[in-house]
Each structure stands twice: as structure tokens, then as C-alpha cells.
Protein backbone atom coordinates (compact mmCIF):
# COMPACT_ATOMS: atom_id res chain seq x y z
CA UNK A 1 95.96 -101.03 116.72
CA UNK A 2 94.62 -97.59 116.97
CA UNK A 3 91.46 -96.30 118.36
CA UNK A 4 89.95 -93.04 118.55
CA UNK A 5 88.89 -90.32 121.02
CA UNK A 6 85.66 -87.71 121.11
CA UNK A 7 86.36 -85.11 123.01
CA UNK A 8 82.73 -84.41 123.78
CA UNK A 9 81.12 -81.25 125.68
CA UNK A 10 78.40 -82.22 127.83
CA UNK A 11 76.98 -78.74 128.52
CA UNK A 12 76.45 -77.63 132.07
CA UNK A 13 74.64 -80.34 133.54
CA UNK A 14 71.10 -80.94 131.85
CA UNK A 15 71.01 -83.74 129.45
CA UNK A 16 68.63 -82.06 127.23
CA UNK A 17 71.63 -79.29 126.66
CA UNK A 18 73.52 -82.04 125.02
CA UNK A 19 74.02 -81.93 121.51
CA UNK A 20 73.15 -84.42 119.12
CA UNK A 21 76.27 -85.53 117.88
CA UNK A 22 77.72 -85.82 121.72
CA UNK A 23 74.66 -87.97 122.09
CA UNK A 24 75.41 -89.86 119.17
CA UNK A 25 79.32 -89.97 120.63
CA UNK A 26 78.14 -91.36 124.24
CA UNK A 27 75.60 -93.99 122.50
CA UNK A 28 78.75 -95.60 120.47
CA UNK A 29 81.62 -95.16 123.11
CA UNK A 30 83.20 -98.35 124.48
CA UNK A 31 84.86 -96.24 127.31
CA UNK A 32 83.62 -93.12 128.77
CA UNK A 33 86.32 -91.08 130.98
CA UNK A 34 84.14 -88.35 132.25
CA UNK A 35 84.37 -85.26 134.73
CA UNK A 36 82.32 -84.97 137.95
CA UNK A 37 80.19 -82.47 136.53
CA UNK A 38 79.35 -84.57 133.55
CA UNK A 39 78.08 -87.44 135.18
CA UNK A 40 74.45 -88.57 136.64
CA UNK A 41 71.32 -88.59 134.58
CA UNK A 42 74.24 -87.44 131.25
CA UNK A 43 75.62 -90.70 131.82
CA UNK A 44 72.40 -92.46 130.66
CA UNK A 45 73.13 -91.96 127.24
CA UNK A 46 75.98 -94.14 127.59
CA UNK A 47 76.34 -97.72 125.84
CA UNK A 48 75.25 -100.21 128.40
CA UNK A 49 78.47 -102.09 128.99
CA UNK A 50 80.41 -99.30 128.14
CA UNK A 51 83.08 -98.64 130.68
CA UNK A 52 82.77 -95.69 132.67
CA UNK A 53 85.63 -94.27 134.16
CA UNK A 54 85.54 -90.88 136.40
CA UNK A 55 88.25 -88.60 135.89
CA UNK A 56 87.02 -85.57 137.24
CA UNK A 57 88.98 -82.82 138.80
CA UNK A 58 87.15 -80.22 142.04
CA UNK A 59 88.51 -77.77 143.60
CA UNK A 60 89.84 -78.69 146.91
CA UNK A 61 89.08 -82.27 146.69
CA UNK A 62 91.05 -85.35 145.48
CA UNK A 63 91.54 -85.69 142.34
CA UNK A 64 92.95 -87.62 139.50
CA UNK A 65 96.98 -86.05 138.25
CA UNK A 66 96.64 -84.79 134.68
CA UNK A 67 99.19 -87.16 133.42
CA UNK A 68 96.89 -90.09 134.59
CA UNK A 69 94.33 -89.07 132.87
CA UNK A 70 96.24 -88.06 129.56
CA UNK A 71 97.97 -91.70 130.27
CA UNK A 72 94.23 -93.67 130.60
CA UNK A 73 93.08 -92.01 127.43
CA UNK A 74 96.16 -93.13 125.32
CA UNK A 75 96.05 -96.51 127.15
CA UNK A 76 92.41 -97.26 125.82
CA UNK A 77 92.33 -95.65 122.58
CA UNK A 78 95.62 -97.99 121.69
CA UNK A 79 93.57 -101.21 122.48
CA UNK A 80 91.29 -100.24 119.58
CA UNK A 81 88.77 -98.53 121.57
CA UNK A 82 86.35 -95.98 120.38
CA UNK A 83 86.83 -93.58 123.30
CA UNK A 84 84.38 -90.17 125.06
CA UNK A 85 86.44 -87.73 126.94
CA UNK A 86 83.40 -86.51 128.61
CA UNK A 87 83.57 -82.62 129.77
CA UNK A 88 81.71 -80.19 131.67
CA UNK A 89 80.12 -76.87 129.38
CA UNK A 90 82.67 -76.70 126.41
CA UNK A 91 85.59 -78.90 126.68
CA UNK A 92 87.55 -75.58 125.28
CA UNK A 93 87.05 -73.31 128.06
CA UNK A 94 89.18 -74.01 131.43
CA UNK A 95 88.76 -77.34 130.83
CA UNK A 96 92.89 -78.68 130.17
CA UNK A 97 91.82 -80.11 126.76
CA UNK A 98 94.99 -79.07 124.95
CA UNK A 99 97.03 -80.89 127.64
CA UNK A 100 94.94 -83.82 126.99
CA UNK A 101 95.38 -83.56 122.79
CA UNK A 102 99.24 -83.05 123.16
CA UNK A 103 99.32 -86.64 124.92
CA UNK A 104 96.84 -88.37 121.91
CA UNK A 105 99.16 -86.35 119.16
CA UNK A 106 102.44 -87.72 120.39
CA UNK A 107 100.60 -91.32 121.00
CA UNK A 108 99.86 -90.84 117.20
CA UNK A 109 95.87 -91.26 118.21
CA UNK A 110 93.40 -89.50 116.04
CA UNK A 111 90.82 -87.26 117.81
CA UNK A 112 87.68 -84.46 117.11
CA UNK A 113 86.57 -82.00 119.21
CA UNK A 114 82.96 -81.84 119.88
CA UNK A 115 81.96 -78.04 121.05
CA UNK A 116 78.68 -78.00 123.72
CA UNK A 117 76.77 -75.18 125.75
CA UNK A 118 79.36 -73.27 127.92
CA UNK A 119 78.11 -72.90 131.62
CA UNK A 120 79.02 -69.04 130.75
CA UNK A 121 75.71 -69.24 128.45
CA UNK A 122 73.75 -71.25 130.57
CA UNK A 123 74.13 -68.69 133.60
CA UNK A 124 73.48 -66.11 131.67
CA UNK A 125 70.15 -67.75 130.35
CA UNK A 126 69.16 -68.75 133.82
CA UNK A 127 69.52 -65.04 134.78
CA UNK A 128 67.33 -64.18 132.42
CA UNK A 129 69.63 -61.56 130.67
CA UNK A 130 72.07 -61.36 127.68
CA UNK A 131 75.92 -61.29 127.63
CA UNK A 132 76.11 -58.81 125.28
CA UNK A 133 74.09 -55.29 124.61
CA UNK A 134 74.50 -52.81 121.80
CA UNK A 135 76.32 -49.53 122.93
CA UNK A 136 76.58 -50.14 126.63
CA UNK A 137 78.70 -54.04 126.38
CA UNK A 138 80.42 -54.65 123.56
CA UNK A 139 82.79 -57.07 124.85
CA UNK A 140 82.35 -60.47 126.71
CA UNK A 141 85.86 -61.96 128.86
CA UNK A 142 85.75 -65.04 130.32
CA UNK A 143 88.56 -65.25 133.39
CA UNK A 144 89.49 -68.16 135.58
CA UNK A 145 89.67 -67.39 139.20
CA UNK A 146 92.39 -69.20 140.28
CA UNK A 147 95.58 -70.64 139.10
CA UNK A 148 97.33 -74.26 140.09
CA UNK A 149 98.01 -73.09 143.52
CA UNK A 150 94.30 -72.21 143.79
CA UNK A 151 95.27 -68.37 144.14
CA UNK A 152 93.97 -65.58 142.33
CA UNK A 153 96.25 -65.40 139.06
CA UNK A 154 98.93 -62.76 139.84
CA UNK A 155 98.70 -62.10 135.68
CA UNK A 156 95.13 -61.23 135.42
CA UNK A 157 94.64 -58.28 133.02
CA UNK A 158 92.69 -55.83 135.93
CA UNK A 159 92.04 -52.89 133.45
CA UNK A 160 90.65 -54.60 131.25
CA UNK A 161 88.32 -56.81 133.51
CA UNK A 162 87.51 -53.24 135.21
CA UNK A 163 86.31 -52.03 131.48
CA UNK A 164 82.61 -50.90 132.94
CA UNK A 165 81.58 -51.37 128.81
CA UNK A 166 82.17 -54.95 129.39
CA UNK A 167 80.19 -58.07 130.67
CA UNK A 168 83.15 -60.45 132.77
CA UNK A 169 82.70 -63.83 133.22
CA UNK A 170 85.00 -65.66 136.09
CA UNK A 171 85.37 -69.00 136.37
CA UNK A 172 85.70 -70.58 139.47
CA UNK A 173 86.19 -67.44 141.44
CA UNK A 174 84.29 -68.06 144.55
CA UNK A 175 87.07 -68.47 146.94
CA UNK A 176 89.15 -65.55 145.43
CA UNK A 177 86.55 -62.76 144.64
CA UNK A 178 87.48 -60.98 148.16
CA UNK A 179 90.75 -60.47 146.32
CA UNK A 180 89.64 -59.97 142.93
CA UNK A 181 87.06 -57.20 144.34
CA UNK A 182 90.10 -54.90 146.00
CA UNK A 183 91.78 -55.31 142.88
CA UNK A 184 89.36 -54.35 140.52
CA UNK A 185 87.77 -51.33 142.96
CA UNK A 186 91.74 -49.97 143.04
CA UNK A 187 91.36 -50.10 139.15
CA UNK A 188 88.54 -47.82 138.98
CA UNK A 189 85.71 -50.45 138.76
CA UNK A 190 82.58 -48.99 140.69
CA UNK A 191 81.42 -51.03 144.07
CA UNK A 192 77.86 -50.58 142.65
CA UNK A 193 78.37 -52.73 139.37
CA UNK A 194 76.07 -55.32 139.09
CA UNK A 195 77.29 -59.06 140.21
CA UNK A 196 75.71 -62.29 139.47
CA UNK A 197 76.43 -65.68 141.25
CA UNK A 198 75.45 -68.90 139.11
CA UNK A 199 75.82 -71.86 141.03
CA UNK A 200 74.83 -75.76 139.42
CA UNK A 201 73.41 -73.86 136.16
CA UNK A 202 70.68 -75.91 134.70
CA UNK A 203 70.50 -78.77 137.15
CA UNK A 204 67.91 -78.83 140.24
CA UNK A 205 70.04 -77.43 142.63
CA UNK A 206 70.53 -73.90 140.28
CA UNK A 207 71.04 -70.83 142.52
CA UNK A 208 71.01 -67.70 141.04
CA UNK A 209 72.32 -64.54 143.39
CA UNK A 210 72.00 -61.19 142.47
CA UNK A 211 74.40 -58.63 144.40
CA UNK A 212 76.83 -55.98 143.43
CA UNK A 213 81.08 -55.73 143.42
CA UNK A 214 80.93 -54.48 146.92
CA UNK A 215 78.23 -56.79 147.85
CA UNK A 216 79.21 -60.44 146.49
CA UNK A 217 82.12 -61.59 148.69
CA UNK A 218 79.26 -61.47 151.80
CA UNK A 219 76.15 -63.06 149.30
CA UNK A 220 79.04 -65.73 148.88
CA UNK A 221 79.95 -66.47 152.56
CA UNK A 222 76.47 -66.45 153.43
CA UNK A 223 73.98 -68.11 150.68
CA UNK A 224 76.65 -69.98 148.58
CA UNK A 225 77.10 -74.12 148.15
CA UNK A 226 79.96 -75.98 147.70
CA UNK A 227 78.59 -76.21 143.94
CA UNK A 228 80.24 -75.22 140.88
CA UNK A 229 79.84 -71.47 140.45
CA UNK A 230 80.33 -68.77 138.01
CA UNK A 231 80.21 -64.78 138.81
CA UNK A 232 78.74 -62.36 136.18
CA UNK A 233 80.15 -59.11 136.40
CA UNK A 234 79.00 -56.24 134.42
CA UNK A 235 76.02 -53.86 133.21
CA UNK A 236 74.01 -56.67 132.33
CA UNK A 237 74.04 -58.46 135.55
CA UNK A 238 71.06 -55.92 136.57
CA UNK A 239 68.80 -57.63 134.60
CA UNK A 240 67.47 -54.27 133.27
């Protein structure tokens, strides 16, 4: 006996974000397996009796091995279960879905993939600006600031992410922009290009900080949380 699996994006952290169908998902789930940043007042839409498992993976912290959780998601979907891999933003976007749909394929477990509100959209709406402009940013990158180690990837395209005509979007980045910075001024990137800091997008604890390339490692060691956190970089992030 086979059950299924939702993969199902929960958006950045408000509930009202969600989308219908991942509503619809949670409300008929008899197991939930959900990240830290999809949990709280998201949870609610759960099935009460539902289990709810955490899974969730933060920086720095203890946290579950992938293989577990690949290895709880095949274990419950083969009792019959209908089953919610709960994500943060967009379960496609640094989020290790495809590890996690290699596990259900070899299991032989059928799956979907429900697409939500990336925090990369969120932080740019709570900014108050677009990603995108005609003429001056054409392009839109979204990066990840660290690799497995929890260094600043060594394979990081730096030209391109120092294009001035384009809006950059790292990804946990906070304890690696020092780095990232001397790389990207040695590439030609100017100090004075605007910098955004998005920390807990959409929930109550949002922080929004406005700096520059040459100014954001500082704004970070002094005003920053322990929050999840994405940095903006780019002609938009003036807000003009």
C-alpha cells in the first residue's frame, strides 16, 4: 500500500501568503513533516489529529540528516498515508526538494509539487520596490550564500553577480557577505550599490535594512537577528 506526498510551499511565513490549494493540501494531510520556518500560526490549517512532525533544517543549529528525512517521508507515504512536505517560500528554491523526490521515485511513491510565494518576492514587496525595471535591470539571480560547509561557495559566478544591470538575490548570506563583498568589489562591482537586508519577511518580527555593498557587512553585525535573512543587491535596492 501506497500513499502519496504534497510537496507544498508555505510562502515566507504569513498564512494569508498561502495558496489555496496548499491550504486545501494541509486541511487533508494525515502527516505533516514541516520546516522551522513553516510552522506556528501555518500549522493551523492542519487536520486536527494530523501528525505533525518537524523536520526543519537552520543554519548552525541541530538539525535533522537529509536521509532521515527522505527516509520518514517514504516510511509514511508506504503505510497509505496522504502526506505534506511542508516548505518555507517555494519548495524549489534552496530548499533540497529534488533530494527529497529522488528518495519517493526510487520508493515508487507518487508525488506533486505545489509552487508558493518565494521569500525573494516577499522581500522585495516589503521593501516596497520591484525586482525588475525596464532598461536599467533586466535580469534577476537568485544565489545561495553558503555551501554544506557553511562557506561562501568557491563556484559562485562573481561577474555575473557583479553585472550592475542586474538585481541579485542571496540566500542565506549573512554570515558570508564580508567575503562575498571583497569578491564582488575586486570584480568591478561599485561599494555604493544599493543593499537590502530582509530579515523574517512577512511575519511580525520583519526587519527591513537599507545600506550599500560597502556598508552591509557593519548594518549586519550591528542591527541584524538570528532570523532568516535575504540580501538584495542591485539598482533597485534604492527604492528610487
Amino acid at each position: 500500500m501506497s500513499g502519496f506526498v504534497s510537496f507544498v510551499s508555505s510562502g515566507p511565513g504569513d498564512p494569508e501568503l498561502l495558496t489555496l490549494k496548499a491550504i486545501n493540501r494541509l486541511q487533508n494531510a494525515d502527516a505533516v513533516l514541516f520546516d522551522d520556518l513553516s510552522a506556528g500560526p501555518i500549522l493551523e490549517h492542519a487536520r486536527p489529529g494530523a501528525d505533525l512532525v518537524g523536520v526543519g533544517k537552520r543554519a548552525g543549529r541541530p538539525s535533522p540528516k537529509q536521509d532521515h528525512v527522505s527516509r520518514l517521508l517514504v516510511d509514511y507515504a508506504r503505510t497509505g498515508a496522504r502526506v505534506v512536505r511542508l516548505k518555507s517560500g517555494d519548495s524549489g528554491l534552496f530548499g533540497r526538494l529534488e533530494e527529497e523526490t529522488t528518495a519517493l521515485t526510487a520508493a515508487g511513491i507518487d508525488y506533486e509539487i505545489i509552487p508558493g510565494v518565494t521569500s525573494a518576492m516577499a522581500a522585495a514587496a516589503a521593501a516596497g520596490i520591484p525586482l525588475t525595471r525596464r532598461l536599467t535591470a533586466r535580469r534577476v539571480q537568485f544565489v545561495t550564500g553558503h555551501d554544506v560547509t557553511g562557506s561562501l561557495p568557491e563556484d559562485l559566478n562573481i561577474a555575473a553577480l557583479a553585472d550592475p544591470a542586474a538585481t541579485t538575490v542571496i540566500f542565506m548570506g549573512k554570515r558570508t557577505f564580508g567575503e562575498l563583498t571583497l569578491r564582488l568589489t575586486a570584480a568591478g562591482m561599485s561599494p555604493d550599490t544599493p543593499a537590502i537586508l530582509a530579515e523574517s519577511v512577512s511575519t511580525p518580527a520583519q526587519k527591513i535594512i537599507r545600506g550599500t555593498l560597502s556598508t552591509m557587512e557593519k548594518l549586519i553585525a550591528d542591527e541584524a537577528s538570528d532570523g532568516p535573512a535575504l540580501i538584495l543587491l542591485g539598482p533597485l535596492a534604492d527604492g528610487k
